[in-house]
N, C-alpha and C. Protein backbone atom coordinates (compact mmCIF):
# COMPACT_ATOMS: atom_id res chain seq x y z
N UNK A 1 -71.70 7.44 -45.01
CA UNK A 1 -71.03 7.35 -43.72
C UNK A 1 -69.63 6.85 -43.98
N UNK A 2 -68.61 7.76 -43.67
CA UNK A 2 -67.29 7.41 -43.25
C UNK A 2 -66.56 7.51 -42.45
N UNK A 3 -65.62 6.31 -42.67
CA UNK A 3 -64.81 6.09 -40.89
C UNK A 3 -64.09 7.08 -40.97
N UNK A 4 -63.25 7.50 -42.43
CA UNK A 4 -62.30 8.91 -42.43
C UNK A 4 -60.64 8.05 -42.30
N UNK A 5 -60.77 6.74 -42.75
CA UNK A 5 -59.32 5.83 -42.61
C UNK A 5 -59.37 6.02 -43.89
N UNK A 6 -58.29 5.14 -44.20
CA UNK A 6 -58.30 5.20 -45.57
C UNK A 6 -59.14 3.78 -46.61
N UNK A 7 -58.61 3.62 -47.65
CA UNK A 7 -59.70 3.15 -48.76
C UNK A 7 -58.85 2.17 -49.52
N UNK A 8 -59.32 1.23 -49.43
CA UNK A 8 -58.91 0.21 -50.38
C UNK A 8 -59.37 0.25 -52.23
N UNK A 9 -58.58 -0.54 -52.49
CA UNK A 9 -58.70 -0.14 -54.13
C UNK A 9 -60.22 -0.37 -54.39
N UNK A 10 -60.58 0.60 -55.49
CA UNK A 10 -62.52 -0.09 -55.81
C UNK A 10 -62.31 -1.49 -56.43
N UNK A 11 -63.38 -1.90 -56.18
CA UNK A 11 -64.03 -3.02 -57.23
C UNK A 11 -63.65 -2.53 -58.58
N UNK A 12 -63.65 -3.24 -59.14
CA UNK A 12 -63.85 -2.96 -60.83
C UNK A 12 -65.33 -3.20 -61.66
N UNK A 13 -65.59 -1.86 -62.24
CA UNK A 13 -66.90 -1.63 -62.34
C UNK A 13 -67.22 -2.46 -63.61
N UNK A 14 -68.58 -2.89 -63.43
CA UNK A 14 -68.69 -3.69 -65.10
C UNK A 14 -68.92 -2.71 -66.05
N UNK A 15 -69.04 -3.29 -66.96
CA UNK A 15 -69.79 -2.33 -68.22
C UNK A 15 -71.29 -2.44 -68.43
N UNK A 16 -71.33 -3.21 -67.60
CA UNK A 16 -73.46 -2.71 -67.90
C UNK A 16 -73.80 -2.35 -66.43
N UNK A 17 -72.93 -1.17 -65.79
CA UNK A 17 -72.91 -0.48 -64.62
C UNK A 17 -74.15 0.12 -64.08
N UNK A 18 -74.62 0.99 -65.68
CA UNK A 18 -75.60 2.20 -65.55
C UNK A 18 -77.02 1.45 -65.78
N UNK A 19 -76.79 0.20 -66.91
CA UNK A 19 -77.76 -0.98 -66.21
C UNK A 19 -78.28 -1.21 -64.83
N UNK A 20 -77.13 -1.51 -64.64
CA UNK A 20 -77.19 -2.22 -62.98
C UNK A 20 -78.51 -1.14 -62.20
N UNK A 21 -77.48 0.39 -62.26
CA UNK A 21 -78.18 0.91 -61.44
C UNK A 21 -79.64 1.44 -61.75
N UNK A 22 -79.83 1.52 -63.01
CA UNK A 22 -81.16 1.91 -63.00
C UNK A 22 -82.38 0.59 -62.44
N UNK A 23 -81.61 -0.44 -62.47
CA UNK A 23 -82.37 -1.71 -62.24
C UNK A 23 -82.64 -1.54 -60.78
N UNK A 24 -81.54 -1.06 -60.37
CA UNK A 24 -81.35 -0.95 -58.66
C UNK A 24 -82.72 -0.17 -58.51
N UNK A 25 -82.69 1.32 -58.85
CA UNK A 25 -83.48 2.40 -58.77
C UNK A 25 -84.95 2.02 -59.13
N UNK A 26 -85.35 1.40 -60.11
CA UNK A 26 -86.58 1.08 -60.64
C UNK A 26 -87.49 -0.29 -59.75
N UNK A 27 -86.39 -0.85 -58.68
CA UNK A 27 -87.11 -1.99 -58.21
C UNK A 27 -87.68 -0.90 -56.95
N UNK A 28 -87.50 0.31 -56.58
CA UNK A 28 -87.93 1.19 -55.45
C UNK A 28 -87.98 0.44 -53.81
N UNK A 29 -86.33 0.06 -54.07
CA UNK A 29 -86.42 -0.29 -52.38
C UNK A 29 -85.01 0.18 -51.67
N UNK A 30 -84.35 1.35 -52.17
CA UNK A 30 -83.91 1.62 -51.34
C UNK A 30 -84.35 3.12 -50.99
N UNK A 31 -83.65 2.91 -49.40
CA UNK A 31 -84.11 3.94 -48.59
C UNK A 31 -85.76 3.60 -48.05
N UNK A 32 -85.75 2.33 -48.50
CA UNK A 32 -87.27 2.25 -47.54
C UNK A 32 -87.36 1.42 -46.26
N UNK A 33 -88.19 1.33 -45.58
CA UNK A 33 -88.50 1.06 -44.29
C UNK A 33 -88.02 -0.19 -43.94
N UNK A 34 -87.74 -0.98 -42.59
CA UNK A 34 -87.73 -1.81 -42.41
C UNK A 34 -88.70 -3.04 -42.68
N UNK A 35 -88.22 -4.32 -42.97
CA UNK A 35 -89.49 -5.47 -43.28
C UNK A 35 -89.45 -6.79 -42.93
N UNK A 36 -89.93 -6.77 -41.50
CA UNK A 36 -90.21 -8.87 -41.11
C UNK A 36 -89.22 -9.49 -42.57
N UNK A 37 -89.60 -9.46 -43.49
CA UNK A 37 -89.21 -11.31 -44.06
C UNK A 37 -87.39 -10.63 -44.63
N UNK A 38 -86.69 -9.39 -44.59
CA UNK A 38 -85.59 -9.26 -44.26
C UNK A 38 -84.65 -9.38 -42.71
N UNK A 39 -85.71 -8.77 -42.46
CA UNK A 39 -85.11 -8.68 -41.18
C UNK A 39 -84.69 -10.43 -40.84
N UNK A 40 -85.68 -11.07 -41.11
CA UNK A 40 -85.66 -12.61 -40.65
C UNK A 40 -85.04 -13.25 -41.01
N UNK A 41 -84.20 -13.51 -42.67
CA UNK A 41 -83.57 -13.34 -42.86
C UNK A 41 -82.11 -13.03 -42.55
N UNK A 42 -81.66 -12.00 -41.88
CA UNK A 42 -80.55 -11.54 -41.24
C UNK A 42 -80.16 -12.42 -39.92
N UNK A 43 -81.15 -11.77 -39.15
CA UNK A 43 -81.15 -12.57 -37.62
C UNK A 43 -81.02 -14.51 -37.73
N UNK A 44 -81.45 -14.97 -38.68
CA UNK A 44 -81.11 -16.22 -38.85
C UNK A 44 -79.56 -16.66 -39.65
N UNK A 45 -79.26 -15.90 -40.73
CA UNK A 45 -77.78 -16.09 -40.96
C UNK A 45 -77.00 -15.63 -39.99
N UNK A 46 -76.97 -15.01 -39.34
CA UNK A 46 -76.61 -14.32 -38.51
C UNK A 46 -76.06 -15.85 -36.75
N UNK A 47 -77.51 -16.06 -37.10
CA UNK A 47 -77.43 -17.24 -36.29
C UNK A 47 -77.31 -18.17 -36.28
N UNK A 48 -77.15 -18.58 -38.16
CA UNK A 48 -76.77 -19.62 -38.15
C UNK A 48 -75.25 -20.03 -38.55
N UNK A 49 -74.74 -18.25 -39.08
CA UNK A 49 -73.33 -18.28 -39.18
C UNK A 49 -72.17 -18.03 -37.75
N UNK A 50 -73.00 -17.78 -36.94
CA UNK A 50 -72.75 -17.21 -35.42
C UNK A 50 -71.50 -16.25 -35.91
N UNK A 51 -71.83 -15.50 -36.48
CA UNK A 51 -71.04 -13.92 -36.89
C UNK A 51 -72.06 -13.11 -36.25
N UNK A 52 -71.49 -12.01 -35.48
CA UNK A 52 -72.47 -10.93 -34.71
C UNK A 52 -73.05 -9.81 -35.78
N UNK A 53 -72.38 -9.71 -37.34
CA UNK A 53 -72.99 -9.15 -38.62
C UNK A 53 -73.43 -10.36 -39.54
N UNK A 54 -75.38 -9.66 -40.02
CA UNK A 54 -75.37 -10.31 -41.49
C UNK A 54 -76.19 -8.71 -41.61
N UNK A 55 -75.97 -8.96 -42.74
CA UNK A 55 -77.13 -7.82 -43.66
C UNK A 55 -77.48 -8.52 -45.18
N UNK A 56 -78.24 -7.60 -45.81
CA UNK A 56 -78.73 -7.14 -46.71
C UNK A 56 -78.15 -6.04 -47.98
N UNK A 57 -77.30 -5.92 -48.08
CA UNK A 57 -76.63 -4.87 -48.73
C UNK A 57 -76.86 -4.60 -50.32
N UNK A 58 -77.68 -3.82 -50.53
CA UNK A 58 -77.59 -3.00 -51.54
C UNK A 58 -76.69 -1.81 -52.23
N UNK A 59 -76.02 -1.61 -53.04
CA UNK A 59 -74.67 -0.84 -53.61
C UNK A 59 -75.74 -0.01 -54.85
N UNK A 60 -75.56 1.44 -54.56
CA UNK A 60 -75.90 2.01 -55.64
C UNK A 60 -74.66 3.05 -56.06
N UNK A 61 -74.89 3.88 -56.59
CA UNK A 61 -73.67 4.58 -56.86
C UNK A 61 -72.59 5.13 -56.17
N UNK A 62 -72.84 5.49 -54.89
CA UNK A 62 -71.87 5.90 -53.90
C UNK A 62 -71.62 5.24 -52.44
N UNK A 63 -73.03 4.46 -52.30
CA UNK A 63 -73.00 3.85 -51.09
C UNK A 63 -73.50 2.17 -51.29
N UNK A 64 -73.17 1.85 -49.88
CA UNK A 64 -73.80 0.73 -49.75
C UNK A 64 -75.35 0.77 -48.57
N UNK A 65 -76.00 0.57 -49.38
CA UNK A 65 -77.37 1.02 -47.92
C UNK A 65 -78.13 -0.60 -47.50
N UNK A 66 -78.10 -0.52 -46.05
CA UNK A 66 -78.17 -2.17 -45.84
C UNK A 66 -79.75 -2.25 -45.30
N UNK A 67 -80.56 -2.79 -45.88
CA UNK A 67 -82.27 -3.43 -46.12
C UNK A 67 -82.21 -3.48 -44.88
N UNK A 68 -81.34 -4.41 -44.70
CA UNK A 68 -81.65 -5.20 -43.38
C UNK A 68 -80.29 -5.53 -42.68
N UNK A 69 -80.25 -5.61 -41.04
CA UNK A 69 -78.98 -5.91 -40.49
C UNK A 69 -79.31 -6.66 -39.10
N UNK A 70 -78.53 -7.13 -38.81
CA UNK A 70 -78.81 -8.31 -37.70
C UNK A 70 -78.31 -7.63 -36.50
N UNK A 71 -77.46 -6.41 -36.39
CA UNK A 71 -77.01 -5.87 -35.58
C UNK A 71 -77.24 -4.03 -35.59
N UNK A 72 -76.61 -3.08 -34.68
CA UNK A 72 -76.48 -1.83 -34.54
C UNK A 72 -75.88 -0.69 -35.80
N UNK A 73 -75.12 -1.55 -36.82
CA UNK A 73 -74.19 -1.17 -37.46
C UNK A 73 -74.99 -0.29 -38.15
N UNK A 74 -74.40 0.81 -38.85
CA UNK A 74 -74.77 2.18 -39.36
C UNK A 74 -75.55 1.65 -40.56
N UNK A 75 -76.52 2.55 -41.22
CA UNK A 75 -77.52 2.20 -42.06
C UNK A 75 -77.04 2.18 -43.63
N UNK A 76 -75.90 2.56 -43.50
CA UNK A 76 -75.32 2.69 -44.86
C UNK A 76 -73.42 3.15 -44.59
N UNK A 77 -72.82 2.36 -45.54
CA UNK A 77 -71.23 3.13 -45.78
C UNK A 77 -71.22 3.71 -47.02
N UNK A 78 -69.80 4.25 -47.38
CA UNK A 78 -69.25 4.34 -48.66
C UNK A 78 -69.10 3.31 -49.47
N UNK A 79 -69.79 3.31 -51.09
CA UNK A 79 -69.05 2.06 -51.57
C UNK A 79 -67.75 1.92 -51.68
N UNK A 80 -67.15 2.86 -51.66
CA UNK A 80 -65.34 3.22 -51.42
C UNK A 80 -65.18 1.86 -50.54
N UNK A 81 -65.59 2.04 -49.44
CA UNK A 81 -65.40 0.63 -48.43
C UNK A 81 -65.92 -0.28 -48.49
N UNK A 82 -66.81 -0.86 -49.40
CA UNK A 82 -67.93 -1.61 -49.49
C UNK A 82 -67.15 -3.53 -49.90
N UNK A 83 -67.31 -4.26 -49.19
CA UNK A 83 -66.64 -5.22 -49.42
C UNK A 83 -67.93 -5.69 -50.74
N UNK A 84 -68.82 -5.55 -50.14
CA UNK A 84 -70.13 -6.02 -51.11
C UNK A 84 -70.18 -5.83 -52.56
N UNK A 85 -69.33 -4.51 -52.85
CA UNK A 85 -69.00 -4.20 -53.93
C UNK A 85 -68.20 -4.67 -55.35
N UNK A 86 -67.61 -5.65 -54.51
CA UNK A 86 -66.82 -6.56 -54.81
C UNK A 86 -67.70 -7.65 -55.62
N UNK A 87 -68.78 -8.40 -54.40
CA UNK A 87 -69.42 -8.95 -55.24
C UNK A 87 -70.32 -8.46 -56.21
N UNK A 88 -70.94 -8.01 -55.82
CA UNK A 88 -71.54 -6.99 -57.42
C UNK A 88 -70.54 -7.33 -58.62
N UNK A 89 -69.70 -6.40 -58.49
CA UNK A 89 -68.32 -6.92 -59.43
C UNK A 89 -68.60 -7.88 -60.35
N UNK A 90 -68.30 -9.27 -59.03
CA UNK A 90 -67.60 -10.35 -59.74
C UNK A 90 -69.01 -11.15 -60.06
N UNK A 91 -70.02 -11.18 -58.74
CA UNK A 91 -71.36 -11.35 -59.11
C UNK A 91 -71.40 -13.19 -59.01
N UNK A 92 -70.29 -13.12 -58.05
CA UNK A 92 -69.62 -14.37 -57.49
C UNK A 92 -70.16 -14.19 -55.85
N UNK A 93 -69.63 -14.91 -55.26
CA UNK A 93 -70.08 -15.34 -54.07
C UNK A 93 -68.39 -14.63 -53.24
N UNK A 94 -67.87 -13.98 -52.36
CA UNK A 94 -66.94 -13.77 -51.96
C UNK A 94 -66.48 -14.15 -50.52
N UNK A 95 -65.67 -14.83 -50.34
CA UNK A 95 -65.30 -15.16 -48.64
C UNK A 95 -63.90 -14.81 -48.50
N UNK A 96 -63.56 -13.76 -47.29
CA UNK A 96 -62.25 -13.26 -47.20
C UNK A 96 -62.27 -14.03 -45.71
N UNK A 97 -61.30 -14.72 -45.66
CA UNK A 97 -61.22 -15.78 -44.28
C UNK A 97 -60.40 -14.54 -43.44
N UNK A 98 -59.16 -13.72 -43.44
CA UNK A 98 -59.18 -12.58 -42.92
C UNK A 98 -58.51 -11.75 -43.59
N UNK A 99 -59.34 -10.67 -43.32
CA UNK A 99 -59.47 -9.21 -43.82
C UNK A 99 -58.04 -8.49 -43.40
N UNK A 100 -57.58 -9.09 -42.20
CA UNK A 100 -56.41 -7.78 -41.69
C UNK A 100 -55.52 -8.61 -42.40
N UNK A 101 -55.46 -9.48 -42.95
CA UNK A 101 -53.80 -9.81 -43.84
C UNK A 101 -54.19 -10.26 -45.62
N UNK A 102 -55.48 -9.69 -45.97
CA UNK A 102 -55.83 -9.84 -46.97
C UNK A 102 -55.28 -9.04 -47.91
N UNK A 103 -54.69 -8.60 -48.86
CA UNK A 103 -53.92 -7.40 -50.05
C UNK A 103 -55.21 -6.09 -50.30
N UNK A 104 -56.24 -6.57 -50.20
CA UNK A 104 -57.29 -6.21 -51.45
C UNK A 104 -57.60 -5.59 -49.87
N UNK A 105 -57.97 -6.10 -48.93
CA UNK A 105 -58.88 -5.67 -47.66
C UNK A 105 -57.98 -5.07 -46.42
N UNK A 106 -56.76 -5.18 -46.33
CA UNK A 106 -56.01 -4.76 -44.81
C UNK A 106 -56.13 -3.67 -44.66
N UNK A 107 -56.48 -2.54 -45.80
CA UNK A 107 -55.77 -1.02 -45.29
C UNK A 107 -57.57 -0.48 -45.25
N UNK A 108 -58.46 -1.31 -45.38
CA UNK A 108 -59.69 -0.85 -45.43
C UNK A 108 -60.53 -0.74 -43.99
N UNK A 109 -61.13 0.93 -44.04
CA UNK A 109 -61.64 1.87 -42.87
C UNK A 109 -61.99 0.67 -42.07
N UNK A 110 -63.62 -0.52 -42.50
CA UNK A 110 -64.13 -0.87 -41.77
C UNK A 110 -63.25 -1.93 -41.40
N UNK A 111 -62.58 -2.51 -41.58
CA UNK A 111 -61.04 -3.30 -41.17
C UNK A 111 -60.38 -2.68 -39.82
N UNK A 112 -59.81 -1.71 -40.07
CA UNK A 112 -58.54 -0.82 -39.02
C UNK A 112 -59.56 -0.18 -38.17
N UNK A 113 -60.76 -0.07 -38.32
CA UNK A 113 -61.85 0.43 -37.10
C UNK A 113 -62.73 -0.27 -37.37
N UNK A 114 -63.87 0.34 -36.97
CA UNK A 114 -65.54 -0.23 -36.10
C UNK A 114 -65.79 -0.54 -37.78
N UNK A 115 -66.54 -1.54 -37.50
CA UNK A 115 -66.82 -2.50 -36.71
C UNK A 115 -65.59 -3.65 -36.58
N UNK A 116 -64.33 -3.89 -37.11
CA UNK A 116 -63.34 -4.09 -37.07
C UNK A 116 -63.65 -5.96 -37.94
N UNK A 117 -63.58 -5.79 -39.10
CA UNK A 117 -64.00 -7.26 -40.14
C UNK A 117 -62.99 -8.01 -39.95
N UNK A 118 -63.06 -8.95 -39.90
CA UNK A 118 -61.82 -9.83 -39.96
C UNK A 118 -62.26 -10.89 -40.96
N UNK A 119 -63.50 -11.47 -41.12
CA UNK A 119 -64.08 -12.90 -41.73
C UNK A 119 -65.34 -12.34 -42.69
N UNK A 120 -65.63 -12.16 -43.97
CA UNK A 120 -66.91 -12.07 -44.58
C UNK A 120 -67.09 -13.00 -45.45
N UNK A 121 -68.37 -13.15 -45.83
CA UNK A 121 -69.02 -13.84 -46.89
C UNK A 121 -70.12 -13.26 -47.20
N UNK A 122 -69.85 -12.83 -48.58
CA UNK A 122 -71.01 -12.63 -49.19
C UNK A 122 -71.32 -13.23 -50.37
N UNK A 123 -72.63 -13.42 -50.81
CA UNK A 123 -73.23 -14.02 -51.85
C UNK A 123 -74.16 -12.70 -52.91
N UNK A 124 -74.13 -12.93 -53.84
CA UNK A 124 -74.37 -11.88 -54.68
C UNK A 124 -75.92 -12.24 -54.75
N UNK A 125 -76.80 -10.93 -54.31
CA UNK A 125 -78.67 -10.86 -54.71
C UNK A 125 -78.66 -10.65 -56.21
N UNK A 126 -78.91 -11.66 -56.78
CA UNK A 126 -79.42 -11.39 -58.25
C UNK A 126 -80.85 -11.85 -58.52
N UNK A 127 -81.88 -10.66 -58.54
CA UNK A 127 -83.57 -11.03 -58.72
C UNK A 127 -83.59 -11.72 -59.61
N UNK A 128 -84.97 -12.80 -59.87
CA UNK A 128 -85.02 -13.46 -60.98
C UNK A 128 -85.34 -12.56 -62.24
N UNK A 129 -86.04 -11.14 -61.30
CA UNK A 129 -86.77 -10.61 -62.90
C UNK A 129 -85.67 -9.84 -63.65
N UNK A 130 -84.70 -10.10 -63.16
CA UNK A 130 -83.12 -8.76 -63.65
C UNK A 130 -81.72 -9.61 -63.54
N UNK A 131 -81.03 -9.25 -64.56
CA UNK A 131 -79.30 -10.29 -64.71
C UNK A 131 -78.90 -9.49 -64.25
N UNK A 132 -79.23 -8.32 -62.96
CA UNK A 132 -78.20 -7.45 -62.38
C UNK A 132 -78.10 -8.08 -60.78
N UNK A 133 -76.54 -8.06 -60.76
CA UNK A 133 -76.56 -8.36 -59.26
C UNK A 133 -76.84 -7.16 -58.37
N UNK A 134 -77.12 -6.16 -57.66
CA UNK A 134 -78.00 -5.50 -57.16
C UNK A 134 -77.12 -5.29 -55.78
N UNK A 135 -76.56 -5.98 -55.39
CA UNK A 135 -76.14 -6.03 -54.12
C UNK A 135 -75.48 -7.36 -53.41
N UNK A 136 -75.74 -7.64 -51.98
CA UNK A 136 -75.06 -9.10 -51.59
C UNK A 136 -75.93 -9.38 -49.98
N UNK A 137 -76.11 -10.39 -49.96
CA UNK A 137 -76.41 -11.39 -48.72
C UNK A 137 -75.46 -11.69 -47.92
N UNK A 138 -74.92 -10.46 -47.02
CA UNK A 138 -73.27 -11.33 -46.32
C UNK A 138 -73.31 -11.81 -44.70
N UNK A 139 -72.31 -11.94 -44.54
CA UNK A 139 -72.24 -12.20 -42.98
C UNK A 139 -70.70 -12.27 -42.46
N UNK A 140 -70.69 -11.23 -41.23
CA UNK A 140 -69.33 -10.81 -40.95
C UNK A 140 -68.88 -11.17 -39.80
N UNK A 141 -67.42 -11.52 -39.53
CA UNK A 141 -67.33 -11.55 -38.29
C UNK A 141 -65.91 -10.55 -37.59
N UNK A 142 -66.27 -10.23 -36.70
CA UNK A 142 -65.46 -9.15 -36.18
C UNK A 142 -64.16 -9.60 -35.12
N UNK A 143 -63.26 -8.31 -35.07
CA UNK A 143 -62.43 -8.89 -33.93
C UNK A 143 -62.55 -8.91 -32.65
């Protein structure tokens, strides 16, 4: 799914990339169904960050596809736009206090449109059984 704005620079990919993703692929959860102890999850950061976005975000090769979301927002973006991607990356924890005067984030789709980011934080999902970060735990807030 794209907004069709334009794209901020990628993340910078690691070198144990193709790692990453087969780790992604072999744990067999994306593209699957919704689940209580994500969902619960969401709706509580969500509420306890009082941002109207949290998700779940998983990053595989082209997209970001979100487990779980606390709100309406589309079931998946481009990783092109993927702030989450970022953490993967760095595999750090990331907080952009705001997005519209950020270098790395201003000219980015979900920024200049819907859902319109101004505030994120995400924390990088790294399973215990895998040194791959996999994705991110974030929570957004809009304008």
């Amino acid at each position: 799914f794209f907004f069709g704005l334009s794209v901020m620079p990628p993340a910078q990919r690691r070198a144990d990339e193709a790692d990453r993703l087969r780790t992604l692929l072999k744990a067999h959860i994306l593209d699957t169904p919704p689940e209580k102890e994500y969902d619960d999850i969401v709706q509580m950061l969500s509420h306890l960050s009082g941002f109207p976005i949290a998700l779940v975000s998983l990053v595989d090769e082209h997209r970001q596809w979100f487990k779980a979301k606390s709100c309406t927002f589309s079931d998946e973006t481009a990783r092109t736009v993927s702030f989450c991607d970022h953490v993967v990356a760095s595999r750090e924890m990331l907080v952009v206090h705001d997005a519209a005067t950020h270098p790395a984030f201003s000219d980015n789709a979900l920024v200049l449109g819907e859902p319109g980011i101004r505030c994120y934080i995400g924390y990088p999902i790294i399973p215990s059984s895998a040194e791959h970060c996999l994705g991110a735990l974030c929570c957004i807030d809009t304008v």
